[in-house]
Structures are given as C-alpha cells and as structure tokens.
N, C-alpha and C. Protein backbone atom coordinates (compact mmCIF):
# COMPACT_ATOMS: atom_id res chain seq x y z
N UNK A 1 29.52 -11.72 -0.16
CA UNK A 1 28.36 -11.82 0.69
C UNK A 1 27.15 -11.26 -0.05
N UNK A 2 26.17 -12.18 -0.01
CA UNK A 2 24.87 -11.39 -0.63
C UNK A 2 24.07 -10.88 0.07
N UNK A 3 23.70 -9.46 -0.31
CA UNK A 3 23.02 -8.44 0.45
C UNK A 3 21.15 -8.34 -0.38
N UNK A 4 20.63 -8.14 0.31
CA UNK A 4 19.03 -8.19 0.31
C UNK A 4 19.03 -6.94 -1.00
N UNK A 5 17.49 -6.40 -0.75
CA UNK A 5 17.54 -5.90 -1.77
C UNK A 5 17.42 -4.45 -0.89
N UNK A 6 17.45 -3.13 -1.07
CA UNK A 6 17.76 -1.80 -0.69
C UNK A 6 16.63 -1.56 0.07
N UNK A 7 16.79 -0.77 0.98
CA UNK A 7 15.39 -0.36 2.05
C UNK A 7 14.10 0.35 1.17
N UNK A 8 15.39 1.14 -0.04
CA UNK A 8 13.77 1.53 -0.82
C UNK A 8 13.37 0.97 -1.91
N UNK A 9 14.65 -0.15 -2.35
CA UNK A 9 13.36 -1.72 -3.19
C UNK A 9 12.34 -1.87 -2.18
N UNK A 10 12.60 -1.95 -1.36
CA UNK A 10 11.84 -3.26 -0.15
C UNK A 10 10.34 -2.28 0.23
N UNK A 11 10.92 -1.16 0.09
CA UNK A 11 9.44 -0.44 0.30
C UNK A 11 8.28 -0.45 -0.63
N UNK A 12 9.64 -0.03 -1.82
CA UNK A 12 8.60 -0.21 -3.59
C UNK A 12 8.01 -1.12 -3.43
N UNK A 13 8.65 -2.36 -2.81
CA UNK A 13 7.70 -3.56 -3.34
C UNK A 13 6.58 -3.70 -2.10
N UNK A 14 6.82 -3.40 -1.01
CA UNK A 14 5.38 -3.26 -0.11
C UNK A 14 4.26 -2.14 -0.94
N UNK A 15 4.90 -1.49 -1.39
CA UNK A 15 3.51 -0.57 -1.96
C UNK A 15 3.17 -1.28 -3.07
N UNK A 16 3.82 -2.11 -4.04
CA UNK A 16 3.24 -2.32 -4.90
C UNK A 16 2.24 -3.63 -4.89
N UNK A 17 2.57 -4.50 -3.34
CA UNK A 17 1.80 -5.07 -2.60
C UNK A 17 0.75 -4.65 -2.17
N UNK A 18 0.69 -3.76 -1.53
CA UNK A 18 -0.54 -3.23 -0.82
C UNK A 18 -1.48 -2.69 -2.02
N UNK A 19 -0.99 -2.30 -3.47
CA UNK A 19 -1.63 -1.58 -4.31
C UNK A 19 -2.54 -2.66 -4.74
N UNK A 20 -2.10 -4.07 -4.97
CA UNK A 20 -2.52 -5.65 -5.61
C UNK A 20 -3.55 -5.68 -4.62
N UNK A 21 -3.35 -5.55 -3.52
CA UNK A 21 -4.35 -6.12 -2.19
C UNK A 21 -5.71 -5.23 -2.29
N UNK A 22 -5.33 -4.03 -2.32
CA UNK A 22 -5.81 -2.34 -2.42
C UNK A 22 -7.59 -3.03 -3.50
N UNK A 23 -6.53 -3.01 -4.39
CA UNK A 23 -7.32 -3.12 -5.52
C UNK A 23 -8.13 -4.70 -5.60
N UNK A 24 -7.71 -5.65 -5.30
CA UNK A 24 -8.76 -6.48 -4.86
C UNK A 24 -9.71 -6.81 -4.21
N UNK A 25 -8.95 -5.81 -2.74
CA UNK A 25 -10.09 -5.69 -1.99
C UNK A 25 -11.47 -4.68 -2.84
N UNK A 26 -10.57 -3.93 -3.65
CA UNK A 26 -11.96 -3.40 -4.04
C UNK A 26 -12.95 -4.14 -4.89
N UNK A 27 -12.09 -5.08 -5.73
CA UNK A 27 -13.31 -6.13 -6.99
C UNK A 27 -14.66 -6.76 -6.01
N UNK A 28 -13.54 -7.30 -4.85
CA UNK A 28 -14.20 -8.18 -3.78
C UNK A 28 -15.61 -7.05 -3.14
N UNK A 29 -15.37 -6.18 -2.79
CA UNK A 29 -16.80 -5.35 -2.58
C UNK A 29 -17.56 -4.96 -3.47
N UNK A 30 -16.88 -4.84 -5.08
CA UNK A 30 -18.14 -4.01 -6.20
C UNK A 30 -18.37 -5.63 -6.20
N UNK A 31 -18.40 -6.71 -6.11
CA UNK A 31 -18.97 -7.91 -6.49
C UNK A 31 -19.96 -8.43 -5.46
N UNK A 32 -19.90 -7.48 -4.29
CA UNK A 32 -21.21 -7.94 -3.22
C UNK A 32 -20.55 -8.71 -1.95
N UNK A 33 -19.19 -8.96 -2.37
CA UNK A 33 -18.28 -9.40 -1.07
C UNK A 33 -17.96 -8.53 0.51
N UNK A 34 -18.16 -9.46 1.09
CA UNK A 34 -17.33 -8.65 2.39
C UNK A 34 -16.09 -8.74 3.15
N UNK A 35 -15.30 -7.78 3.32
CA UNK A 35 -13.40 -8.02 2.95
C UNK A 35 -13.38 -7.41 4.78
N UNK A 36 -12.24 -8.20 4.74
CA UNK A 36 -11.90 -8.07 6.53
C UNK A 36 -10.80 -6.96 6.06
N UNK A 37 -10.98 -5.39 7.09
CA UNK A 37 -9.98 -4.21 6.57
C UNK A 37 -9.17 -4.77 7.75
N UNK A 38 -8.61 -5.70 8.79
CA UNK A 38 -7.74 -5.53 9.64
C UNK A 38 -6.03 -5.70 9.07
N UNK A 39 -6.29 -6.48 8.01
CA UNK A 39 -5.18 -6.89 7.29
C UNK A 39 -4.29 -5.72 6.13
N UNK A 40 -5.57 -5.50 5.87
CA UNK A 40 -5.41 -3.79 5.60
C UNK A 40 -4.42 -2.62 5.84
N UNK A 41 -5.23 -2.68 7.54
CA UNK A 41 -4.42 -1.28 8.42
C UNK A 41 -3.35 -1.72 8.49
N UNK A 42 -3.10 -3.28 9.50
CA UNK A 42 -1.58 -4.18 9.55
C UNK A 42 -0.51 -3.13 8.90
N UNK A 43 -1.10 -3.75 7.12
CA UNK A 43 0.11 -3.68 6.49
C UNK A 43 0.49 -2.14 5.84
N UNK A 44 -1.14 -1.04 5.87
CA UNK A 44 -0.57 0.39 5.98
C UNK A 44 0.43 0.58 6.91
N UNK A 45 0.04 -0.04 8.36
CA UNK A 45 0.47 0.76 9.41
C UNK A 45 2.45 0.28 9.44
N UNK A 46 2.71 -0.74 8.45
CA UNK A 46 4.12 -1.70 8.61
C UNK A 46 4.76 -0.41 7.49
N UNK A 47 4.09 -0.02 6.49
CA UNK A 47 4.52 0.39 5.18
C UNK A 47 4.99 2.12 6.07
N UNK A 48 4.22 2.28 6.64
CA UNK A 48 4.38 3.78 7.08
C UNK A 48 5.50 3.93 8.01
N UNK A 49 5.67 2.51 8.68
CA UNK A 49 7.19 2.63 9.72
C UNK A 49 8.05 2.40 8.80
N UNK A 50 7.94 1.75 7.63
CA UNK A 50 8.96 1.56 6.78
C UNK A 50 9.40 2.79 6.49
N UNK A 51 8.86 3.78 5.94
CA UNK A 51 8.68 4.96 5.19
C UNK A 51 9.49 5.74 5.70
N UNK A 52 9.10 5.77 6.99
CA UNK A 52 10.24 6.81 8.01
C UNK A 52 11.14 6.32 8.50
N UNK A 53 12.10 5.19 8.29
CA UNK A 53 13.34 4.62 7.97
C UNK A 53 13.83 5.26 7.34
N UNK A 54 13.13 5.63 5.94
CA UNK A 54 14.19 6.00 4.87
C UNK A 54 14.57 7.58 5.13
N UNK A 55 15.63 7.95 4.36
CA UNK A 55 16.09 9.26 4.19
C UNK A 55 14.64 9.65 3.39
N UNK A 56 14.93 11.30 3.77
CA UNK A 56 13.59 12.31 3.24
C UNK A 56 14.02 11.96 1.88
N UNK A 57 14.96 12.18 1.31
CA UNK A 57 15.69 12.25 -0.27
C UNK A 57 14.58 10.85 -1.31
N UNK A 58 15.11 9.71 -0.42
CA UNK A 58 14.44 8.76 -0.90
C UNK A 58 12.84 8.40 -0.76
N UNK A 59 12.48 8.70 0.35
CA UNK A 59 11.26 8.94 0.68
C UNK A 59 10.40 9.92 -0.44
N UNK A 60 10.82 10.88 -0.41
CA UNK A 60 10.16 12.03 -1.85
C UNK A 60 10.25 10.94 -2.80
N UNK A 61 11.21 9.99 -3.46
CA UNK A 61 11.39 9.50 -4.72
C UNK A 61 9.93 8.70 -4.67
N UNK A 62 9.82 8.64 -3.55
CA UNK A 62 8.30 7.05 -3.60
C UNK A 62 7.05 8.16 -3.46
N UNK A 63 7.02 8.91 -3.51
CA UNK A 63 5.36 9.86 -3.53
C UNK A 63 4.90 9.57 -4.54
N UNK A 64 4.88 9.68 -5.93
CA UNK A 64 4.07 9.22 -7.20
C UNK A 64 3.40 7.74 -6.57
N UNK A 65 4.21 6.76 -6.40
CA UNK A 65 3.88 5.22 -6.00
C UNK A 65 3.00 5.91 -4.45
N UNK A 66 3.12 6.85 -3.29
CA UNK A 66 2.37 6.64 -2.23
C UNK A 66 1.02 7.23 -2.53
N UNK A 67 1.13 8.52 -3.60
CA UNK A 67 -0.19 8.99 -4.45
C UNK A 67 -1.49 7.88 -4.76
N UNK A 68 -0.67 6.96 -5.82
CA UNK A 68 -1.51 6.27 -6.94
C UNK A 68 -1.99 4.97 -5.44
N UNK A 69 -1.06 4.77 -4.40
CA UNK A 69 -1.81 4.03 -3.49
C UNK A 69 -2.92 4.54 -2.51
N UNK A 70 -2.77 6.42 -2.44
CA UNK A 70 -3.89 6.45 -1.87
C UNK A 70 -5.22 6.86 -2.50
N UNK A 71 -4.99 6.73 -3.56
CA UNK A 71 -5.53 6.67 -4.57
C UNK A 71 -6.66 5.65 -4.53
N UNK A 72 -6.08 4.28 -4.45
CA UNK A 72 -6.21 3.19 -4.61
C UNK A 72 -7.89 2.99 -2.59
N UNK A 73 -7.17 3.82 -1.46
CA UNK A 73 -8.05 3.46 -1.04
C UNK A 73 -9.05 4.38 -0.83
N UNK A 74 -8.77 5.39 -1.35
CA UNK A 74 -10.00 6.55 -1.83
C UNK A 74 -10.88 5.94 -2.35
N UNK A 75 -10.46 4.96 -3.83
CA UNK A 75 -11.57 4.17 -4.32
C UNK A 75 -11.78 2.82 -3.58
N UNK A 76 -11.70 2.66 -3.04
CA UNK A 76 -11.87 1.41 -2.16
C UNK A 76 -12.89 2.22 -1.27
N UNK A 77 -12.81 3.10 -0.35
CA UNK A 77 -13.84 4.00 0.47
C UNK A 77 -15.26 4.29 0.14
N UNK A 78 -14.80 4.48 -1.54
CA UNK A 78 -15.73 4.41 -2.25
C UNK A 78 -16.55 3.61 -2.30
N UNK A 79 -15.66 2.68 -2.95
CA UNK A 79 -16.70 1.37 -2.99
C UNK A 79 -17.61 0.41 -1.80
N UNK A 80 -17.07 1.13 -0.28
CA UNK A 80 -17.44 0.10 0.48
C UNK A 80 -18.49 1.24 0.88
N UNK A 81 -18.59 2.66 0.78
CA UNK A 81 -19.89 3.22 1.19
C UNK A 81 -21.19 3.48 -0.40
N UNK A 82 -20.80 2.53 -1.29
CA UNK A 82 -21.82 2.05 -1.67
C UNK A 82 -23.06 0.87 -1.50
C-alpha cells in the first residue's frame, strides 16, 4: 500500500510554499504592484493548524524553516509600508 508523504514532509513543503508565495508577494510590491494578503492569512492560518498536529519533538525540528519564513513576512511588512 502506498502511503503519502509524513505529516512533517507535508508541512516542510507548505512552508517552503508559503516561503515562494512570501517572497513574491514581496517582488510584486517593490515593483509598484498591489497583492491581495487574503490568500496569505488562508494559508498561514492552514500551516499553523498543521503545526500543532505534529509532536513538539518534530515541531522544534521545523523552527529554522518557521524563522527564515517569518522572516520572509517581516520583509514583506516592510515592503508594503513603503
């Protein structure tokens, strides 16, 4: 039987989604664009129920990756109160 991929692949790869999105949305505003944030929160708010699924054990393993994403909308914050 084939089994999916692990609750904390599946997370890795939402963050490393949201990081792609993160960061486009930001090109899209330093270029004079205006980016709809609802799609945004959506998929913070999906990533964060994900999060607390997992065991604490595994959960700690993804902090570097939840860092460099909030990272990601620090500069995005940035960029849209310029």
């Amino acid at each position: 039987m084939a089994t999916g991929p692990s609750p904390t692949a599946a997370v890795e790869a939402a963050i490393a989604t949201l990081d792609g999105t993160l960061a486009m949305a930001r090109a899209l505003v330093e270029a004079g664009r205006r980016i709809e944030l609802d799609g945004l929160e959506n998929d913070a708010a999906a990533l964060c129920a994900a999060l607390m699924l997992l065991s604490p054990e595994a959960a700690r393993e993804l902090r570097p990756a939840l860092i460099g994403l909030r990272r990601q909308v620090d500069e995005l914050a940035t960029s849209l109160a310029a």
